[in-house]
C-alpha atoms as a PDB file:
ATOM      1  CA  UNK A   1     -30.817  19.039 -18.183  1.00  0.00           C
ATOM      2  CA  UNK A   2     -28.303  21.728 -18.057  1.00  0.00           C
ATOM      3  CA  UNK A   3     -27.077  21.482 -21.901  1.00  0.00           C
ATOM      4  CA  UNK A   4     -30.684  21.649 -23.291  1.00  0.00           C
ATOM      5  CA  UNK A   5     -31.523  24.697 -21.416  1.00  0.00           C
ATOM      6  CA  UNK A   6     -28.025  26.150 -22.508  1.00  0.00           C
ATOM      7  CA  UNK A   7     -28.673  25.154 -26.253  1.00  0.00           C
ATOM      8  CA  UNK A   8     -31.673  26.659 -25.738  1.00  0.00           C
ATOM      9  CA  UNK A   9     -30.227  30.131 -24.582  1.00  0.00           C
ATOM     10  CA  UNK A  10     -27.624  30.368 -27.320  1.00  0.00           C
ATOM     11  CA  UNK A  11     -29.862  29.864 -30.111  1.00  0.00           C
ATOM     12  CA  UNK A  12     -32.213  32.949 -28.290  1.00  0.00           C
ATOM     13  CA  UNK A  13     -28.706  34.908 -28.057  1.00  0.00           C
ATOM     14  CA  UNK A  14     -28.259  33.969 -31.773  1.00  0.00           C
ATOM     15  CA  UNK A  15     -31.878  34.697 -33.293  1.00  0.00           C
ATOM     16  CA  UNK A  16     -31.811  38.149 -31.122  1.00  0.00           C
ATOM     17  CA  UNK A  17     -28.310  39.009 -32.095  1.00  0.00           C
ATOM     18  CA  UNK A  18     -29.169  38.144 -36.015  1.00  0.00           C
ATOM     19  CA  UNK A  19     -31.763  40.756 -35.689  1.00  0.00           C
ATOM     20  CA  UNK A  20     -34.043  38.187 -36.535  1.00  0.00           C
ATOM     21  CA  UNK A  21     -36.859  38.348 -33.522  1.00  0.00           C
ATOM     22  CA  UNK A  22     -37.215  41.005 -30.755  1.00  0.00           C
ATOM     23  CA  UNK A  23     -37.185  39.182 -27.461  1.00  0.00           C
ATOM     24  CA  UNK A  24     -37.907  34.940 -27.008  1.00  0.00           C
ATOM     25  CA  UNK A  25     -40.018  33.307 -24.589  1.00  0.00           C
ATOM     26  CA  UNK A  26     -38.442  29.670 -23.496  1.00  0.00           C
ATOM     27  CA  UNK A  27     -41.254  27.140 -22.771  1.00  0.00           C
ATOM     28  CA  UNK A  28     -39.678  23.644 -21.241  1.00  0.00           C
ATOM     29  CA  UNK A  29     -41.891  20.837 -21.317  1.00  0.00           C
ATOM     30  CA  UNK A  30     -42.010  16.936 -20.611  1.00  0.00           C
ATOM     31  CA  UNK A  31     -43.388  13.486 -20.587  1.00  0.00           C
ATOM     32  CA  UNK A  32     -42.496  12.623 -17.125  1.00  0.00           C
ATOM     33  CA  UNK A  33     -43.597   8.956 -17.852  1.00  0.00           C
ATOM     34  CA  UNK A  34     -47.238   9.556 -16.267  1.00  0.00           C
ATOM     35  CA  UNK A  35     -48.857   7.023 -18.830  1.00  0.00           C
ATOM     36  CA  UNK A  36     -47.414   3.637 -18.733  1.00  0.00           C
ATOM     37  CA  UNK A  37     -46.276   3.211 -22.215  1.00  0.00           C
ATOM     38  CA  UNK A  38     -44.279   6.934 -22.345  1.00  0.00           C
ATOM     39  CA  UNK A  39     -41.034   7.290 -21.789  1.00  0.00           C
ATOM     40  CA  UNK A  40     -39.633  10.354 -19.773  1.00  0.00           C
ATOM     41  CA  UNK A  41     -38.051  13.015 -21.817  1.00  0.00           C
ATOM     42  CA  UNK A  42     -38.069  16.599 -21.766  1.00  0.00           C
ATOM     43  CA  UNK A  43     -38.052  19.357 -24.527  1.00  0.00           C
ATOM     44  CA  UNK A  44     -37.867  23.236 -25.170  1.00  0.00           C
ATOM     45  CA  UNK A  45     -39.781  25.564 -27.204  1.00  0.00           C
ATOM     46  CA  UNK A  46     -38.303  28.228 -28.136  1.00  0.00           C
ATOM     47  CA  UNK A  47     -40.564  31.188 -29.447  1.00  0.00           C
ATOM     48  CA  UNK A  48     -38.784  33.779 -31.109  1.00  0.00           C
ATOM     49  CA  UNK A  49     -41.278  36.534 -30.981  1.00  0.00           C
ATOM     50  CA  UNK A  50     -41.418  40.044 -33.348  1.00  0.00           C
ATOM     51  CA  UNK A  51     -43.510  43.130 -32.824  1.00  0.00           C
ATOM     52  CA  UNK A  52     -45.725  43.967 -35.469  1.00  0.00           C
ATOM     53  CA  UNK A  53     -48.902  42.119 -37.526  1.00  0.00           C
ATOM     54  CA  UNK A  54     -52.482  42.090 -35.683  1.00  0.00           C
ATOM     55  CA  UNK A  55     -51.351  41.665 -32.172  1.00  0.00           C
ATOM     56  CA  UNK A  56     -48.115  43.168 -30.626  1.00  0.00           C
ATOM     57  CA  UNK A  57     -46.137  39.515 -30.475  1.00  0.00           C
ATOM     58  CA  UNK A  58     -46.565  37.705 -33.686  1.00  0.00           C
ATOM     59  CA  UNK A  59     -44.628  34.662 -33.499  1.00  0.00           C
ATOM     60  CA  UNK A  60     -41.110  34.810 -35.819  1.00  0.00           C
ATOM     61  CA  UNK A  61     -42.239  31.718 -38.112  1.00  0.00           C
ATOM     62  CA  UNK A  62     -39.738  29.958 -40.524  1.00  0.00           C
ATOM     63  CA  UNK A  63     -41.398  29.146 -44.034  1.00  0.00           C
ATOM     64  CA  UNK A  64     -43.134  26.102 -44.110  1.00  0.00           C
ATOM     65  CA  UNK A  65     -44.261  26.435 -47.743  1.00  0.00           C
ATOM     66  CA  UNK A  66     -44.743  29.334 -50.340  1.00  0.00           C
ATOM     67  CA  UNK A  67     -47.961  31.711 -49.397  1.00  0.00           C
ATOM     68  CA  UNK A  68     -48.593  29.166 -45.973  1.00  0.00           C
ATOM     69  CA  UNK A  69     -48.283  31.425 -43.481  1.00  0.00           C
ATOM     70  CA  UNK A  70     -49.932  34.652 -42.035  1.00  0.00           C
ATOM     71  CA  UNK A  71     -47.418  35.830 -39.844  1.00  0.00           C
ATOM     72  CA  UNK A  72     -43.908  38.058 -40.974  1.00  0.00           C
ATOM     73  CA  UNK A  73     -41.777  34.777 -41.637  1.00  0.00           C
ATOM     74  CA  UNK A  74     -38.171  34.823 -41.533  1.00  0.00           C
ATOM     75  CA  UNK A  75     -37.195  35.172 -44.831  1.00  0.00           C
ATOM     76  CA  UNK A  76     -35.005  31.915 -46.795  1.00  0.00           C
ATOM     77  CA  UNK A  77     -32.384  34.119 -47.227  1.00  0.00           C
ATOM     78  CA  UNK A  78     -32.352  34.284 -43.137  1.00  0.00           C
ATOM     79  CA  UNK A  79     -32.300  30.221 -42.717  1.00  0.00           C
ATOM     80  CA  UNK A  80     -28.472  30.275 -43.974  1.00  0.00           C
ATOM     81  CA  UNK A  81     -27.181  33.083 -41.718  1.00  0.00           C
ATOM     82  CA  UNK A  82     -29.078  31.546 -38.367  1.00  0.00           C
ATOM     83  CA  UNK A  83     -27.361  28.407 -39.311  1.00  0.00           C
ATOM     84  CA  UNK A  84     -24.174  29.477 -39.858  1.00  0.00           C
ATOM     85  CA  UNK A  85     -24.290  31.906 -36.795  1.00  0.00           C
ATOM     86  CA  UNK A  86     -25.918  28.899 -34.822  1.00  0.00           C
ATOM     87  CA  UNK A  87     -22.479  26.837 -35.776  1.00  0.00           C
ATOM     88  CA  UNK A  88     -19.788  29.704 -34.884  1.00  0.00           C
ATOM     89  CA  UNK A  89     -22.102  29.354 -31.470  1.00  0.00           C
ATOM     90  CA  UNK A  90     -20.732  26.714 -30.743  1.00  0.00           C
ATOM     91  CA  UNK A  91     -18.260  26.533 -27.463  1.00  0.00           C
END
């Protein structure tokens, strides 16, 4: 719908204004209720992306756990200010 692909572009405004990823790719997706049990719904990725590491578009990763990841996380100290800038977002 309209509102999930708007969420979707203010929390890329927000992570890119934050200084927190360089550019995001938006990937929308679905069950469109092909198998008989599933019910329809539809979702968006949203891949905040950073230049640096091996390759020139290492995904922006939150923490999952101490020493778990091998990308350039965001850091804990960045959770608070993307959710409090995610909040003023808000309109």
């Amino acid at each position: 719908t309209a509102a999930t692909f708007e969420l979707a572009a203010r929390v890329s405004q927000v992570l890119e204004r934050l200084g927190l990823v360089d550019w995001v790719n938006l990937q929308a997706n679905g069950n469109w209720g092909l198998l008989p049990e599933a019910t329809p719904h539809l979702h968006v990725h949203i891949y905040g992306r950073r230049r640096g590491g091996t390759t020139w578009a290492q995904p922006a990763d939150l923490p999952k756990a101490p020493r778990q990841f091998g990308f350039a996380p965001l850091s804990e100290g960045d959770r608070p200010r993307l959710r409090a800038a995610l909040h003023g977002a808000r309109g």
